[in-house]
PDB file of N, CA and C in Angstrom:
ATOM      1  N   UNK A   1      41.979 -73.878 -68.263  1.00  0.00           N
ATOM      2  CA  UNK A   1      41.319 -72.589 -68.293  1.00  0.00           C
ATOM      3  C   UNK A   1      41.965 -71.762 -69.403  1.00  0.00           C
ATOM      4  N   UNK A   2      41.359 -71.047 -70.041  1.00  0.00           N
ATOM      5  CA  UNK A   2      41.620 -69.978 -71.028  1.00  0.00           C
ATOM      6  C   UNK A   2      42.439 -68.803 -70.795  1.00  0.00           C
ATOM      7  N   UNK A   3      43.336 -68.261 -71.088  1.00  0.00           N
ATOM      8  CA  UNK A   3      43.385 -67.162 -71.044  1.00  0.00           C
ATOM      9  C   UNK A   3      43.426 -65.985 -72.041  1.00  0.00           C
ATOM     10  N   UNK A   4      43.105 -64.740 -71.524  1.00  0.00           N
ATOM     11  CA  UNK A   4      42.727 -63.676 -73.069  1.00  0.00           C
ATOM     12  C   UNK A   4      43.647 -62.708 -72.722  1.00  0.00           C
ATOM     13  N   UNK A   5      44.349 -62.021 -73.433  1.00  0.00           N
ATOM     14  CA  UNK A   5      44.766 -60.570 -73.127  1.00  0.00           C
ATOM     15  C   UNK A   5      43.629 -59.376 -73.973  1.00  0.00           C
ATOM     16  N   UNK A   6      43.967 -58.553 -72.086  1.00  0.00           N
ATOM     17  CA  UNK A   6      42.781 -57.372 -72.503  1.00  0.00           C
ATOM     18  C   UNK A   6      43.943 -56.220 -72.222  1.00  0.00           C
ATOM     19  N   UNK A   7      44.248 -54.913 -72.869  1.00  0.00           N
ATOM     20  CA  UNK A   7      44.326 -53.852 -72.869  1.00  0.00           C
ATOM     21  C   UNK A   7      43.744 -53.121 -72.556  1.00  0.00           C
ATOM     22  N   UNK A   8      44.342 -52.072 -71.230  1.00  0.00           N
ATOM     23  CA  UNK A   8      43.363 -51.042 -70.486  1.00  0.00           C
ATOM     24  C   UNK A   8      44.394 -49.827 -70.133  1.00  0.00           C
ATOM     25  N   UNK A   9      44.455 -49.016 -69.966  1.00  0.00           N
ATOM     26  CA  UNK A   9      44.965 -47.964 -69.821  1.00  0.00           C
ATOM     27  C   UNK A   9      45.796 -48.052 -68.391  1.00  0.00           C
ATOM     28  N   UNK A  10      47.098 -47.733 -68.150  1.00  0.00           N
ATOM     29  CA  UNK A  10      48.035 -47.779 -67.211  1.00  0.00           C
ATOM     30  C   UNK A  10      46.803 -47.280 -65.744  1.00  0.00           C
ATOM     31  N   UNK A  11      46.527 -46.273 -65.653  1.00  0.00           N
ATOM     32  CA  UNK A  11      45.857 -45.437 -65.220  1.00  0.00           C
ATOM     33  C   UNK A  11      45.120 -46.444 -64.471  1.00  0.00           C
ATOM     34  N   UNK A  12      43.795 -46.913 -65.025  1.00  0.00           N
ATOM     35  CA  UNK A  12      42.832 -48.166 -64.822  1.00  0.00           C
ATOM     36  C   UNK A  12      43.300 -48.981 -64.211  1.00  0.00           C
ATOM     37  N   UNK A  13      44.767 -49.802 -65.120  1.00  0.00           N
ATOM     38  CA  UNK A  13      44.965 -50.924 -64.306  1.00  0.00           C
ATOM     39  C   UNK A  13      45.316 -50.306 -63.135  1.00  0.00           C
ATOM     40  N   UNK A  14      46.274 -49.688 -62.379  1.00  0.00           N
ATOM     41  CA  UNK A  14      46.598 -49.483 -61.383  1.00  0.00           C
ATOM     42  C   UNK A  14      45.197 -49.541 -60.460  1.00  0.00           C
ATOM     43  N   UNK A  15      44.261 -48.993 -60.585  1.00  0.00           N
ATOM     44  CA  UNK A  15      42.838 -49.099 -59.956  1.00  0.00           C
ATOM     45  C   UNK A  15      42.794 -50.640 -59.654  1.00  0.00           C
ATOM     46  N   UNK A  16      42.416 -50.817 -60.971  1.00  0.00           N
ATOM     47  CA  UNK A  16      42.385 -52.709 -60.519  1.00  0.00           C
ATOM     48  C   UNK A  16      43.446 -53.022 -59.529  1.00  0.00           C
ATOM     49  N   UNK A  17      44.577 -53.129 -59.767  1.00  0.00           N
ATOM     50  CA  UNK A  17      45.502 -53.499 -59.100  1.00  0.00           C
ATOM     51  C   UNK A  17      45.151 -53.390 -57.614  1.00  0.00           C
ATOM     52  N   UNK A  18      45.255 -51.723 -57.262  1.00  0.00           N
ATOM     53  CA  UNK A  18      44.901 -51.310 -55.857  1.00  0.00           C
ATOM     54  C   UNK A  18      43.761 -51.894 -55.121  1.00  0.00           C
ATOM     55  N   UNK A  19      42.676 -52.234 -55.869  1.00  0.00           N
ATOM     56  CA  UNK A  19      41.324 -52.792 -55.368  1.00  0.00           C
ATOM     57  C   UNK A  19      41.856 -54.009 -55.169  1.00  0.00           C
ATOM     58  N   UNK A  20      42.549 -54.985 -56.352  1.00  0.00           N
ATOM     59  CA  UNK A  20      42.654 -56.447 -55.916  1.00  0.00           C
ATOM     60  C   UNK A  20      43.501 -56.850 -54.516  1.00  0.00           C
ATOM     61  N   UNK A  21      44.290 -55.800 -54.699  1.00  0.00           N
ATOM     62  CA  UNK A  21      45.806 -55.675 -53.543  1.00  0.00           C
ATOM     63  C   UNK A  21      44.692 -55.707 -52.018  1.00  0.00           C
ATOM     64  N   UNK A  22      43.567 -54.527 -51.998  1.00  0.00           N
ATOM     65  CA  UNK A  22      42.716 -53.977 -50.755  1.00  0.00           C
ATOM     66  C   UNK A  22      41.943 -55.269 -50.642  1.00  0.00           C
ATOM     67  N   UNK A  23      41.599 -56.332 -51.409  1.00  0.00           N
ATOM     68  CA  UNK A  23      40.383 -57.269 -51.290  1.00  0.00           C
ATOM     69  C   UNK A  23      41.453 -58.402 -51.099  1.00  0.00           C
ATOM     70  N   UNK A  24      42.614 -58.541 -50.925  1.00  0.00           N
ATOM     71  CA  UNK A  24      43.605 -59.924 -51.327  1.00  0.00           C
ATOM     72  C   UNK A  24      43.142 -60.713 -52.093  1.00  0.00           C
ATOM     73  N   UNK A  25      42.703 -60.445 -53.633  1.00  0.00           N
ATOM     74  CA  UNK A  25      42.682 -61.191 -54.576  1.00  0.00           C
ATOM     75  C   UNK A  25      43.181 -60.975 -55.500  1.00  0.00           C
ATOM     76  N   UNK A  26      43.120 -61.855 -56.514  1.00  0.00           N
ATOM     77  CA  UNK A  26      44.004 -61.699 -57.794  1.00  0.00           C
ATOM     78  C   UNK A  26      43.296 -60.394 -58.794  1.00  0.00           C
ATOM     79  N   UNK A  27      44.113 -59.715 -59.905  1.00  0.00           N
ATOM     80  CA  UNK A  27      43.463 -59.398 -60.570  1.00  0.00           C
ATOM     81  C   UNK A  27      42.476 -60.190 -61.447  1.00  0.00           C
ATOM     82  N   UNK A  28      43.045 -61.258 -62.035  1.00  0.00           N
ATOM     83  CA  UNK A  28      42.103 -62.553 -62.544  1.00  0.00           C
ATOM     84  C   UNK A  28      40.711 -62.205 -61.713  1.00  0.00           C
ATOM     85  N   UNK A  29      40.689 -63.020 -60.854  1.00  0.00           N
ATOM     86  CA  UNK A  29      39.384 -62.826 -59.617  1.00  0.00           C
ATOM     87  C   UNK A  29      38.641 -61.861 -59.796  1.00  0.00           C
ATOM     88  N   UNK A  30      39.340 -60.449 -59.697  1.00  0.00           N
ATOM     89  CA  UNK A  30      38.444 -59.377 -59.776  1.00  0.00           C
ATOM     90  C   UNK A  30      37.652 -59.252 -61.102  1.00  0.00           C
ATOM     91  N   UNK A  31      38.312 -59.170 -62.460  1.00  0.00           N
ATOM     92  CA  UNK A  31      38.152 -58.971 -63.720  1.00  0.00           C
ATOM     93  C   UNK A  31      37.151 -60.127 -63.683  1.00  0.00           C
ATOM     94  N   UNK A  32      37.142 -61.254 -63.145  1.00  0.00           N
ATOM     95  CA  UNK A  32      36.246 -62.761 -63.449  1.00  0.00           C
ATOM     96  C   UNK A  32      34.686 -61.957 -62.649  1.00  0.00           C
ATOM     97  N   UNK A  33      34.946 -61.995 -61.499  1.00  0.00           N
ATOM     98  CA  UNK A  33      33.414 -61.197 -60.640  1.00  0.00           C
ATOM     99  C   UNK A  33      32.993 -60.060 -61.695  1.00  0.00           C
ATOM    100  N   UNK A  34      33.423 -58.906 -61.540  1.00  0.00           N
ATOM    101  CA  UNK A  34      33.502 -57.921 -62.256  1.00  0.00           C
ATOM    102  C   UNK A  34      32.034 -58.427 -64.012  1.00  0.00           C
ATOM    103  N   UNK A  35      33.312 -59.359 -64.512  1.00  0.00           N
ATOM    104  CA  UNK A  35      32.034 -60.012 -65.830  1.00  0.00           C
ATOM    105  C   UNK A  35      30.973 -60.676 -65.821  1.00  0.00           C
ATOM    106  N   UNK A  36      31.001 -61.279 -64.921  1.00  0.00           N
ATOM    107  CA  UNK A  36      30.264 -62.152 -64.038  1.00  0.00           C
ATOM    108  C   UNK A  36      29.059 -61.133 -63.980  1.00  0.00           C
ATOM    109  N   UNK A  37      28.937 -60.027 -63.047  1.00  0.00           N
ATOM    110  CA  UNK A  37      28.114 -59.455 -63.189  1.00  0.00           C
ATOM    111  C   UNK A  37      27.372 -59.034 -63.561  1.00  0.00           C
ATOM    112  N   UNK A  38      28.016 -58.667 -65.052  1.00  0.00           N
ATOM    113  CA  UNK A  38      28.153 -57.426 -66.153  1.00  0.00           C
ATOM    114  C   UNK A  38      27.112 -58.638 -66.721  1.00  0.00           C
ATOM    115  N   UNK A  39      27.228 -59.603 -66.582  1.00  0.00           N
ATOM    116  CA  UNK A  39      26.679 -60.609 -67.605  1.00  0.00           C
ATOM    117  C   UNK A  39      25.471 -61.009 -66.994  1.00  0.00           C
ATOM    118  N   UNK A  40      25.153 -60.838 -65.781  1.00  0.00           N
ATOM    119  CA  UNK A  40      24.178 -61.488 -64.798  1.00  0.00           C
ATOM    120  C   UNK A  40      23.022 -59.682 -64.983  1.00  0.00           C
ATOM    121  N   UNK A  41      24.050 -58.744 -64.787  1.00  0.00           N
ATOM    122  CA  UNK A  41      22.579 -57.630 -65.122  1.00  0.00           C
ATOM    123  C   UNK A  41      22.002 -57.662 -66.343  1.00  0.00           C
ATOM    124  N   UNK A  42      23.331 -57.531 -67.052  1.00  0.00           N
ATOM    125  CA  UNK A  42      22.845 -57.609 -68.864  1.00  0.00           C
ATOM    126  C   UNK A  42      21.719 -58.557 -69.069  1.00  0.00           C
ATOM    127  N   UNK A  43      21.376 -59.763 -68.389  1.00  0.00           N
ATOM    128  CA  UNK A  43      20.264 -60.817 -68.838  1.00  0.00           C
ATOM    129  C   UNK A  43      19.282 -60.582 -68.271  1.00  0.00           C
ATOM    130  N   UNK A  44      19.150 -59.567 -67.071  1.00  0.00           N
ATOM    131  CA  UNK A  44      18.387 -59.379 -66.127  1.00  0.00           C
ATOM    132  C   UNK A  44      17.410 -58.394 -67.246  1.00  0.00           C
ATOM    133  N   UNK A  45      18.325 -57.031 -67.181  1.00  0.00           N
ATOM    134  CA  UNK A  45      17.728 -56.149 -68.079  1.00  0.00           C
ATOM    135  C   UNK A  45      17.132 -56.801 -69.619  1.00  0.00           C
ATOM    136  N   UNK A  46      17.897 -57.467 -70.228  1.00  0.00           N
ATOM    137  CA  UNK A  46      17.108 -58.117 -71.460  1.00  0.00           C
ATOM    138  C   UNK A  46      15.816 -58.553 -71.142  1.00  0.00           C
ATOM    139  N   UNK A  47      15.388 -59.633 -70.038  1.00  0.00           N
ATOM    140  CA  UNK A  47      14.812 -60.529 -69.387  1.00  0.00           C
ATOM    141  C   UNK A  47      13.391 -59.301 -69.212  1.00  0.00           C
ATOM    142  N   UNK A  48      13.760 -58.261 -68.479  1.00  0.00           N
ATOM    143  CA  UNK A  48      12.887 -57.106 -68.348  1.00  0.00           C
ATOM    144  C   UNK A  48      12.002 -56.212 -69.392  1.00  0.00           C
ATOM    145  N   UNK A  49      13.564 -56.371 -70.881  1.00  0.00           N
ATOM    146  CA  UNK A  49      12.705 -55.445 -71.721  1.00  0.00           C
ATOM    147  C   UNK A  49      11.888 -56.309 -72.615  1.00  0.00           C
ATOM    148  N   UNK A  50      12.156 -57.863 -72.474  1.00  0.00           N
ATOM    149  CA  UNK A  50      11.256 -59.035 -73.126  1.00  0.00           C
ATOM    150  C   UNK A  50      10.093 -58.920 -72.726  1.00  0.00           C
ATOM    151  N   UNK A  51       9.746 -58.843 -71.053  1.00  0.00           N
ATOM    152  CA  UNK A  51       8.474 -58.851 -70.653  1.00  0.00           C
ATOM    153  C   UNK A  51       8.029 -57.531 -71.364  1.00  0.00           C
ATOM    154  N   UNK A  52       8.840 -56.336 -71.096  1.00  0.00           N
ATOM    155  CA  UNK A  52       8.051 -55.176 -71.402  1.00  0.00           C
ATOM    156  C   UNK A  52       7.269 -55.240 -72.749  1.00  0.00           C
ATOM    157  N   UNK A  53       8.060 -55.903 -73.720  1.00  0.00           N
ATOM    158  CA  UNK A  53       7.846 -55.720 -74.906  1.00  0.00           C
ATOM    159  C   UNK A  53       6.727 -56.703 -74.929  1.00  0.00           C
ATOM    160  N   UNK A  54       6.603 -57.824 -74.529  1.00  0.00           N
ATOM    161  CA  UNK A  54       5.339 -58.648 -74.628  1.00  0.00           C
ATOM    162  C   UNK A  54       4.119 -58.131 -73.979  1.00  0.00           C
ATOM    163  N   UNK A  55       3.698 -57.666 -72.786  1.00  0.00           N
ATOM    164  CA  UNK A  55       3.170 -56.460 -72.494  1.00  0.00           C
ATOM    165  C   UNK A  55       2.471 -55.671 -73.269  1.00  0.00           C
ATOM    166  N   UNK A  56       3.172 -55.093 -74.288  1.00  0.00           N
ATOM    167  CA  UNK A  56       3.309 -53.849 -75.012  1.00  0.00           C
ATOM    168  C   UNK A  56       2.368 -54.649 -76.152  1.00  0.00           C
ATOM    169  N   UNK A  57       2.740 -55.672 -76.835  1.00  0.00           N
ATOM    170  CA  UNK A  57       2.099 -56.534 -77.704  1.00  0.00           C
ATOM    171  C   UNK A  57       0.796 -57.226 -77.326  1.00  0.00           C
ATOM    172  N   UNK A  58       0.631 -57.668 -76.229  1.00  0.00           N
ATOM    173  CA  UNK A  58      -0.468 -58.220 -75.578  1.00  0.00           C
ATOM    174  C   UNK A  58      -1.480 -56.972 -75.748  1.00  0.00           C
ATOM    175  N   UNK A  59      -1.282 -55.606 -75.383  1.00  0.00           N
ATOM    176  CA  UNK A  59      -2.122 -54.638 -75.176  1.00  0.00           C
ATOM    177  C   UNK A  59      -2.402 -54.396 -76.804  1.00  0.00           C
ATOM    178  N   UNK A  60      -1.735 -54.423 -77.578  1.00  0.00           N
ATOM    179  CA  UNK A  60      -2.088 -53.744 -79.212  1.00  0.00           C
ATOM    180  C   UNK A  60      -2.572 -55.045 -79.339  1.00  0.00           C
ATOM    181  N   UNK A  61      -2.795 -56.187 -78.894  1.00  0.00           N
ATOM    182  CA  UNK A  61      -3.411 -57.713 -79.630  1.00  0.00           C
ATOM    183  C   UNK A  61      -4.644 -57.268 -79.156  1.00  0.00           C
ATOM    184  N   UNK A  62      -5.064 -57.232 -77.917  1.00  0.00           N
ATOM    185  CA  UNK A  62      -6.840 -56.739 -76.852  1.00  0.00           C
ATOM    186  C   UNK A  62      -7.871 -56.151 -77.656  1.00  0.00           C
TER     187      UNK A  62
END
């Protein structure tokens, strides 16, 4: 497995920290779900503004 260093503000991490500490998981874990997500809406929303936009083209083709 890979690993990356990310820089975040003392402040933040402690957040992370406290959440991973409240869920008994790693920070790894959290930061992994966390992108996971980020990456699963992001395609969702693309996925959405594709249709929109074909839509949009279909109607100026009519």
């Amino acid at each position: 497995m890979a690993r990356i260093l990310v820089s975040m503000p003392d402040d933040f991490l402690k957040s992370v920290d406290k959440l991973a500490d409240s869920e008994r998981r790693t920070r790894s874990e959290l930061v992994r779900e966390a992108l996971r997500n980020y990456i699963r809406k992001t395609n969702s929303l693309n996925s959405q503004k594709a249709q929109q936009s074909a839509k949009i083209l279909d109607e100026l083709l009519d």
